[in-house]
C-alpha atoms as a PDB file:
ATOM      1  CA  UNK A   1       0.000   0.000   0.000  1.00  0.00           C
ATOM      2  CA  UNK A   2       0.961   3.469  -0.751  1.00  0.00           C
ATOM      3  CA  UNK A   3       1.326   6.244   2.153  1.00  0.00           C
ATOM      4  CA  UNK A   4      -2.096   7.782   1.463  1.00  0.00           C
ATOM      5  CA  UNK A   5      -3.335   4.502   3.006  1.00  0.00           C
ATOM      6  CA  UNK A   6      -3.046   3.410   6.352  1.00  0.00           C
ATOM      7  CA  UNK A   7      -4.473   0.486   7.981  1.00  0.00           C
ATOM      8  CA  UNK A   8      -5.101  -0.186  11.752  1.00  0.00           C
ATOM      9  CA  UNK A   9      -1.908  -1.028  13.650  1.00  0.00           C
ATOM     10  CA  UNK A  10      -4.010  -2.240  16.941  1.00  0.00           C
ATOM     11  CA  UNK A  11      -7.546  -3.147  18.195  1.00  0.00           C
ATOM     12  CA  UNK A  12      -8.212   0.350  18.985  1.00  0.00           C
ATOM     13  CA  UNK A  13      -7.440   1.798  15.615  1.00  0.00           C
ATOM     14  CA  UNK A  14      -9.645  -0.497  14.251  1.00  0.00           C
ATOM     15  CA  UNK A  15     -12.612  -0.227  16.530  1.00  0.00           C
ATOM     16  CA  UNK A  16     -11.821   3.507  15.371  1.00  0.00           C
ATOM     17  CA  UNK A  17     -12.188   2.690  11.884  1.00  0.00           C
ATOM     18  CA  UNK A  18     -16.122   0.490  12.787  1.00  0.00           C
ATOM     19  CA  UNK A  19     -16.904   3.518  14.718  1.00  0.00           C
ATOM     20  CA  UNK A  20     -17.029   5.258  11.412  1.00  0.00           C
ATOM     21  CA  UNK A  21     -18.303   2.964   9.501  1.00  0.00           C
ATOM     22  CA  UNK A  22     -21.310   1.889  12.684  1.00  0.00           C
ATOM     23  CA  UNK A  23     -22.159   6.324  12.028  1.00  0.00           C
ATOM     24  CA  UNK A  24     -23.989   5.328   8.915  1.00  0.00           C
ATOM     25  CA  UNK A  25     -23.796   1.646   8.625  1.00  0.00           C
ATOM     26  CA  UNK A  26     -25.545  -1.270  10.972  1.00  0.00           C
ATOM     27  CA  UNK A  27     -22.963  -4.024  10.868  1.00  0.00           C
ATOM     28  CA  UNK A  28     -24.714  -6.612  12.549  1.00  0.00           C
ATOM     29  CA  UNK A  29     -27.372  -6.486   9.748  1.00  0.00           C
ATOM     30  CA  UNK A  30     -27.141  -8.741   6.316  1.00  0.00           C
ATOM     31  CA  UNK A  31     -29.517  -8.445   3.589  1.00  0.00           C
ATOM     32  CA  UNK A  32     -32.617  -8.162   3.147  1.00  0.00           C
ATOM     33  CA  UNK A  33     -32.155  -6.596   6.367  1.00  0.00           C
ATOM     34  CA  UNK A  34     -31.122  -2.395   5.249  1.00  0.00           C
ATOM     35  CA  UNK A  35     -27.648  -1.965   6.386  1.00  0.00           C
ATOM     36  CA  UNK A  36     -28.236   2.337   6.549  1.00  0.00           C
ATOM     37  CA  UNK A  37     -28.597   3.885   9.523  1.00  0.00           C
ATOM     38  CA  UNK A  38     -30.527   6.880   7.751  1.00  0.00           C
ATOM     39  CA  UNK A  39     -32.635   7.218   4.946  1.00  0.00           C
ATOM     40  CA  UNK A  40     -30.251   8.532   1.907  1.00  0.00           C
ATOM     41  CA  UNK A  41     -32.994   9.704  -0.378  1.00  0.00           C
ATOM     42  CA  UNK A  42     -31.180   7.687  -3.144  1.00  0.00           C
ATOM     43  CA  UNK A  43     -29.963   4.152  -3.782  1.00  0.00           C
ATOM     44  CA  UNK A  44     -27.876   3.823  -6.875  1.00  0.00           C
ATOM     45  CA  UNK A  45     -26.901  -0.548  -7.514  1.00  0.00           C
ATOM     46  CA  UNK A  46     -24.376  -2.624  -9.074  1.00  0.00           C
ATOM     47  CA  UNK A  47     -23.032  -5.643  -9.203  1.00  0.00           C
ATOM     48  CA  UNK A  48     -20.662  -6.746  -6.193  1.00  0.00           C
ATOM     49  CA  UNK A  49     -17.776  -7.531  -8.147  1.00  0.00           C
ATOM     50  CA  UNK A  50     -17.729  -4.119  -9.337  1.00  0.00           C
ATOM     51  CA  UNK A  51     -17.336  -3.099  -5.335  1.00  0.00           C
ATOM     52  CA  UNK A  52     -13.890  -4.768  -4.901  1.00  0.00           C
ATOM     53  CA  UNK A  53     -12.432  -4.494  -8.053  1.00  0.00           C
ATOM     54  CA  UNK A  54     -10.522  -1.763  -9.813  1.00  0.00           C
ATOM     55  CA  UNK A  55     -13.329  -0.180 -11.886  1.00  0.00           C
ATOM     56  CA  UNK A  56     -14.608   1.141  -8.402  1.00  0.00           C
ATOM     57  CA  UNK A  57     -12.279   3.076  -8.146  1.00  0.00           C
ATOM     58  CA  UNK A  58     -13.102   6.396 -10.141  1.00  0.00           C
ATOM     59  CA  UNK A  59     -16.489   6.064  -8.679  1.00  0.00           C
ATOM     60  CA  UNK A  60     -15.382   6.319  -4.849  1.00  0.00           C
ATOM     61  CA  UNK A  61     -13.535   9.036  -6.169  1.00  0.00           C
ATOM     62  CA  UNK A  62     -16.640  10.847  -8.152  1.00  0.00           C
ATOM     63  CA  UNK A  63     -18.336  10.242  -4.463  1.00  0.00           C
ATOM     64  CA  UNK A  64     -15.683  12.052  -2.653  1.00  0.00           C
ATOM     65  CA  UNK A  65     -15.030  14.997  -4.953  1.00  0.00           C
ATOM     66  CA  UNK A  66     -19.135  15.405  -5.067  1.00  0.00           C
ATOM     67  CA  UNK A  67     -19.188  15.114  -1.141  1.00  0.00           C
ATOM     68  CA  UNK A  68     -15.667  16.878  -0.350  1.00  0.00           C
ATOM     69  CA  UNK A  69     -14.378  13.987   1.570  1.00  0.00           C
ATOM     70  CA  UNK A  70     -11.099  14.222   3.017  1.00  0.00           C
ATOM     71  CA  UNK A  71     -10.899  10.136   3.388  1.00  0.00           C
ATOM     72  CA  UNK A  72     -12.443   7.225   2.570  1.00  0.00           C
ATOM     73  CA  UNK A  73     -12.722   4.267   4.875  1.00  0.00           C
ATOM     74  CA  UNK A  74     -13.490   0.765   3.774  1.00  0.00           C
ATOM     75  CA  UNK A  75     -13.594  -1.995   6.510  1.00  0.00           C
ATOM     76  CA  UNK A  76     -14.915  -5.906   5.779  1.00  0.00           C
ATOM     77  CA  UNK A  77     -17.042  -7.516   7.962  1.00  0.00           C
ATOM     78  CA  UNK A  78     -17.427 -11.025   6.716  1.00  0.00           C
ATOM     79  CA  UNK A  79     -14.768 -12.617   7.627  1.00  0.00           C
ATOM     80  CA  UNK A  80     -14.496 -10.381  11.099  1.00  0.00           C
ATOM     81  CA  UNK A  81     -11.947  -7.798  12.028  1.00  0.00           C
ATOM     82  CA  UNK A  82     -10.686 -10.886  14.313  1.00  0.00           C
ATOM     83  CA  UNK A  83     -10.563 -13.483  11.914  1.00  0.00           C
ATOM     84  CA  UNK A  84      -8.392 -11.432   9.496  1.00  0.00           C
ATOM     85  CA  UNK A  85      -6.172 -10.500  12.257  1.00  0.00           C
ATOM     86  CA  UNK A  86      -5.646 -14.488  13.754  1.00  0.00           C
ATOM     87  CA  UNK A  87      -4.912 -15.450   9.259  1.00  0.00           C
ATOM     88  CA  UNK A  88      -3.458 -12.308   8.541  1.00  0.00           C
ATOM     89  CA  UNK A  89      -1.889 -10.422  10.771  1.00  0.00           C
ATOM     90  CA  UNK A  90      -4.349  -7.624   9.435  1.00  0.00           C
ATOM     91  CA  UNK A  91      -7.899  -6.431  10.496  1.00  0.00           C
ATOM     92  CA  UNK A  92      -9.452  -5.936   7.172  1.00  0.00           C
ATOM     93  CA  UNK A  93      -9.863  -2.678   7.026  1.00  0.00           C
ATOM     94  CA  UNK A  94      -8.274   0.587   5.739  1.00  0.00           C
ATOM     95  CA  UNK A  95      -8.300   4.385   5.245  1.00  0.00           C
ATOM     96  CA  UNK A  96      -7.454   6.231   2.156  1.00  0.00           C
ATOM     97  CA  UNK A  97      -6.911   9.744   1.288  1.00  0.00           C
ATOM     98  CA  UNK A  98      -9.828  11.083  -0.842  1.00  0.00           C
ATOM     99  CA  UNK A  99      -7.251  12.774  -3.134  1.00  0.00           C
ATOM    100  CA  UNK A 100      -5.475   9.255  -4.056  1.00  0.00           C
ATOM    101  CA  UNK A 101      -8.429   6.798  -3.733  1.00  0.00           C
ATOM    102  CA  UNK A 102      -9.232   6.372  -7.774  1.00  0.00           C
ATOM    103  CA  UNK A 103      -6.090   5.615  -8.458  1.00  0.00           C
ATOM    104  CA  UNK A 104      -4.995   3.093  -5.125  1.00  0.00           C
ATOM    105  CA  UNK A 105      -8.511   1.769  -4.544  1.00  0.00           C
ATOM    106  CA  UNK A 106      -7.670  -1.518  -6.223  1.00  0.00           C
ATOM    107  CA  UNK A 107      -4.282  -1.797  -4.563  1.00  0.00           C
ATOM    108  CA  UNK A 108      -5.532  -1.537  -0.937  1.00  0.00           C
ATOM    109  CA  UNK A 109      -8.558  -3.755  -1.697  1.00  0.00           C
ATOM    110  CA  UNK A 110      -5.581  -6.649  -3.549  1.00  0.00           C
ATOM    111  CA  UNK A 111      -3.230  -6.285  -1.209  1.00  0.00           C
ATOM    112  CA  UNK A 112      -1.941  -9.384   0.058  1.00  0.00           C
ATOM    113  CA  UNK A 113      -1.120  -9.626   4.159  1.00  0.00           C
ATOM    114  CA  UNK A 114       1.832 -11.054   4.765  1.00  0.00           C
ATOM    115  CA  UNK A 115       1.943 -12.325   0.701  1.00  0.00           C
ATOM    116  CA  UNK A 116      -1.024 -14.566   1.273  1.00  0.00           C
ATOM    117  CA  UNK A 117      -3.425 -13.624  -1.494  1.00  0.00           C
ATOM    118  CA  UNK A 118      -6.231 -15.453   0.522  1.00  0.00           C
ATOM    119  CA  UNK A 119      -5.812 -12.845   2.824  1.00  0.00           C
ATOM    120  CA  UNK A 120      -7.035  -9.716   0.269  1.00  0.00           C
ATOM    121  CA  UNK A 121     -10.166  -8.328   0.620  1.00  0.00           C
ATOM    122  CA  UNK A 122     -11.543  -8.468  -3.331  1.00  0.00           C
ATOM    123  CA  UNK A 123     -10.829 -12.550  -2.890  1.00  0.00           C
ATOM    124  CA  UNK A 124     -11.815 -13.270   0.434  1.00  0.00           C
ATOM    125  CA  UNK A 125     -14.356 -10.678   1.687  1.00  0.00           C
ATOM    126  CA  UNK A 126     -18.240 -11.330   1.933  1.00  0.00           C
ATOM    127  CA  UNK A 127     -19.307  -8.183   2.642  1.00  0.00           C
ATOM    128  CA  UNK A 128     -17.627  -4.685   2.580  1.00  0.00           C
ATOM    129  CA  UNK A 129     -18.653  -1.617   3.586  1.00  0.00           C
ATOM    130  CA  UNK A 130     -17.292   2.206   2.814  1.00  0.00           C
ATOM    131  CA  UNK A 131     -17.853   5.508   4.145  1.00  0.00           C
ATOM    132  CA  UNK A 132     -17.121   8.999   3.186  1.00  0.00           C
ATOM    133  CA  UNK A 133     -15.581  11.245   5.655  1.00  0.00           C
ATOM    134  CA  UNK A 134     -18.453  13.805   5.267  1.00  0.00           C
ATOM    135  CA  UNK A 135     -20.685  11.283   6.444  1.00  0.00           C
ATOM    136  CA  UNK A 136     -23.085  11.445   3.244  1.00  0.00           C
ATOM    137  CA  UNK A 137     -22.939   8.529   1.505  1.00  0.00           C
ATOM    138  CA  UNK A 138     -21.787   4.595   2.645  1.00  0.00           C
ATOM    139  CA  UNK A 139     -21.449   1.753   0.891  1.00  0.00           C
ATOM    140  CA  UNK A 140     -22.989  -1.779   1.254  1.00  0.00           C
ATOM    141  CA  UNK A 141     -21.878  -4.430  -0.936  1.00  0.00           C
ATOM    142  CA  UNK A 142     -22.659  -8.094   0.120  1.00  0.00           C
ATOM    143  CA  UNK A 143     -21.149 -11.142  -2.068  1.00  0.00           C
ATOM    144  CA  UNK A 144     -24.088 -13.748  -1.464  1.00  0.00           C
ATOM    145  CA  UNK A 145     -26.473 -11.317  -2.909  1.00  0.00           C
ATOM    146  CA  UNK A 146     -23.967 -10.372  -5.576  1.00  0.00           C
ATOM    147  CA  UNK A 147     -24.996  -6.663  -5.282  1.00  0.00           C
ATOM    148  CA  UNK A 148     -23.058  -3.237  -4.147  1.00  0.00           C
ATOM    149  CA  UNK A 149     -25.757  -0.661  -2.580  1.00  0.00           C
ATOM    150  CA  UNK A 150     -24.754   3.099  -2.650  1.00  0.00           C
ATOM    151  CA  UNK A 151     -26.634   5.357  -0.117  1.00  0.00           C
ATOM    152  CA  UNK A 152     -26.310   9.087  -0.641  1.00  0.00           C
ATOM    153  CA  UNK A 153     -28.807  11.960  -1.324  1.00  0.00           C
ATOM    154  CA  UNK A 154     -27.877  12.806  -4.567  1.00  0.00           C
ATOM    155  CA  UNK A 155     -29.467  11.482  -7.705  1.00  0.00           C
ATOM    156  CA  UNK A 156     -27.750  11.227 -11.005  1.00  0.00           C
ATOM    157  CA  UNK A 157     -24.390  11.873  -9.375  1.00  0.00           C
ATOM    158  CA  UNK A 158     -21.391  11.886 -11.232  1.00  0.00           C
ATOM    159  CA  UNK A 159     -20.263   8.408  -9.969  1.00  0.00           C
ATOM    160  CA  UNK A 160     -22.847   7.093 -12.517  1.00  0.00           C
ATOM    161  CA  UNK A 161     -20.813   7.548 -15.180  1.00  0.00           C
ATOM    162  CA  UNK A 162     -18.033   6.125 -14.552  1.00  0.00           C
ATOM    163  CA  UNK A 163     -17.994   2.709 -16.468  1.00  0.00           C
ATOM    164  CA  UNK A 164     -19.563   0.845 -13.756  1.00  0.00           C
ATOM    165  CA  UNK A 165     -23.281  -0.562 -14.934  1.00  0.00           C
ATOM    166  CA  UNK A 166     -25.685   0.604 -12.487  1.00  0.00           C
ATOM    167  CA  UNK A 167     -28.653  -0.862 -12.800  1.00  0.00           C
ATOM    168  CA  UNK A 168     -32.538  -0.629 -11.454  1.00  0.00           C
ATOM    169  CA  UNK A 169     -33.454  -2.644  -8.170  1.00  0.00           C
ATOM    170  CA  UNK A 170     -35.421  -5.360 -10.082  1.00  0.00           C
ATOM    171  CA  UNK A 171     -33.060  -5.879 -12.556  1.00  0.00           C
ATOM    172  CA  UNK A 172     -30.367  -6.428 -10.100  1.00  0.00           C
ATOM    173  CA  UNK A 173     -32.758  -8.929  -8.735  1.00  0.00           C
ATOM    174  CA  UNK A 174     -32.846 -10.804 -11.348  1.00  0.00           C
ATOM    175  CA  UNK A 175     -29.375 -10.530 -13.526  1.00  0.00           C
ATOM    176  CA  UNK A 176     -27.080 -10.683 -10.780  1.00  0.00           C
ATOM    177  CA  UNK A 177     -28.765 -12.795  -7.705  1.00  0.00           C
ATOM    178  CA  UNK A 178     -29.851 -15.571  -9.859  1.00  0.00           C
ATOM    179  CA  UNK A 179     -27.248 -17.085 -11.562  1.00  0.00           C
ATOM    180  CA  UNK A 180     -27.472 -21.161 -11.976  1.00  0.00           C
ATOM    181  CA  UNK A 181     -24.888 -22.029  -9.301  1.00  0.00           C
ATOM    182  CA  UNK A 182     -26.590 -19.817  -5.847  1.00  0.00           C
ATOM    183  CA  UNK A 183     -29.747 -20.621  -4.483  1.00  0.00           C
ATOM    184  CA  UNK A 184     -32.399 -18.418  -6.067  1.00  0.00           C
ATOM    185  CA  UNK A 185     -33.605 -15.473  -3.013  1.00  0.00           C
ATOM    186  CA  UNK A 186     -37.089 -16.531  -2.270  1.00  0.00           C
ATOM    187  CA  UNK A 187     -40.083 -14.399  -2.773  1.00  0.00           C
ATOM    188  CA  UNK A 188     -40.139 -13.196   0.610  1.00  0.00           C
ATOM    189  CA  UNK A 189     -36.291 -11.890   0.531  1.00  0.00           C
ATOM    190  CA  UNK A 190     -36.681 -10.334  -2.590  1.00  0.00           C
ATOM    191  CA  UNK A 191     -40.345  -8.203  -1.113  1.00  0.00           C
ATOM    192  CA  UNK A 192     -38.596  -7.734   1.921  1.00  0.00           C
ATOM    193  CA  UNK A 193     -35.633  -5.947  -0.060  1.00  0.00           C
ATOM    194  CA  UNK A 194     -37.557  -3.894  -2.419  1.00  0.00           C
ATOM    195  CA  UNK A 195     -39.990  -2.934   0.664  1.00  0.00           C
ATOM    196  CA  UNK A 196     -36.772  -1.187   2.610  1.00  0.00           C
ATOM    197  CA  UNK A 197     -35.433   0.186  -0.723  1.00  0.00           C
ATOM    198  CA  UNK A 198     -38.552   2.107  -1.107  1.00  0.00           C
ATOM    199  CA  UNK A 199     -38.685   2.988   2.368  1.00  0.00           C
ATOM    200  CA  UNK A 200     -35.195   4.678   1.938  1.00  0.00           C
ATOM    201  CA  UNK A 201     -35.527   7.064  -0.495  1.00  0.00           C
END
């Protein structure tokens, strides 16, 4: 990792790190459970690949030059803080400069702990969250429902065009959570989903 990104040394910085994320984010909650804490006023979706991968990139940093952030955190939750600190020797979890973050995204989110590649977040995480310093927008993204939620109160934003497909709430339903090797969401996950995505914006 470059200097613009720092990672917790100790339990403390990374309890630190949840607190920020716990501001806007509830991460005992999975889906179809809603993650925010508020209600955004907009919910913008993609695929969760797109979420740990490099293309995300230029869209945290569309969110943080909309929002003038001065950071971005990012902290996984599945695996815990604890179990990537027993593997690892890590916790999972990082802070980036707002400045840097479309150009190191993808090299905080591959690095390796200790070499191990198991140990980096875009191979081993299940779900990932991020946060904007000016507490505005988070990010959910959760790898058994293949999707990548953005929260914020602004519609259209800029981060929208930025390669990454985003795509309406019931086509995200059914392109990306229903592929032949998962176990299709049953009716009542999918209403219970779309019910607390209309109740948030």
């Amino acid at each position: 990792m470059n200097d613009a990104t720092t990672t917790p040394r100790n339990d403390r910085e990374y309890e630190q790190i949840l607190d920020e994320v716990r501001a806007l984010i509830d991460v005992e909650r999975r889906l179809p459970a809603w993650p925010f804490r508020n209600t955004p006023g907009n919910i913008d979706i993609c695929q969760y690949g797109h979420a740990v991968e490099g293309p995300f990139g230029p869209v945290l940093q569309a969110l943080a030059d909309a929002y003038g952030d001065a950071s971005i955190t990012v902290a996984a939750l599945d695996p815990s803080g604890a179990y990537y600190h027993k593997h690892y020797g890590a916790y999972g979890a990082f802070r980036i400069a707002a400045h840097v973050v479309g150009a190191s995204y993808y090299d905080a989110v591959a690095f390796e702990p200790q070499g191990d590649p198991t140990g980096a977040l875009t191979f081993t995480t299940d779900v990932l969250t991020i946060v904007g310093s000016s507490g505005r927008w988070s990010v959910w993204a959760e790898r058994s429902w293949d999707l990548a939620l953005i929260a914020s109160d602004q519609e259209n934003g800029p981060w929208l065009a930025c390669g990454v497909p985003f795509v309406p709430a019931e086509t995200a339903l059914a392109d990306f959570t229903e592929p032949d090797f998962k176990t299709p969401l049953t009716t009542e996950e999918r209403d219970e989903f779309l019910r607390n995505l209309r109740n948030s914006v």
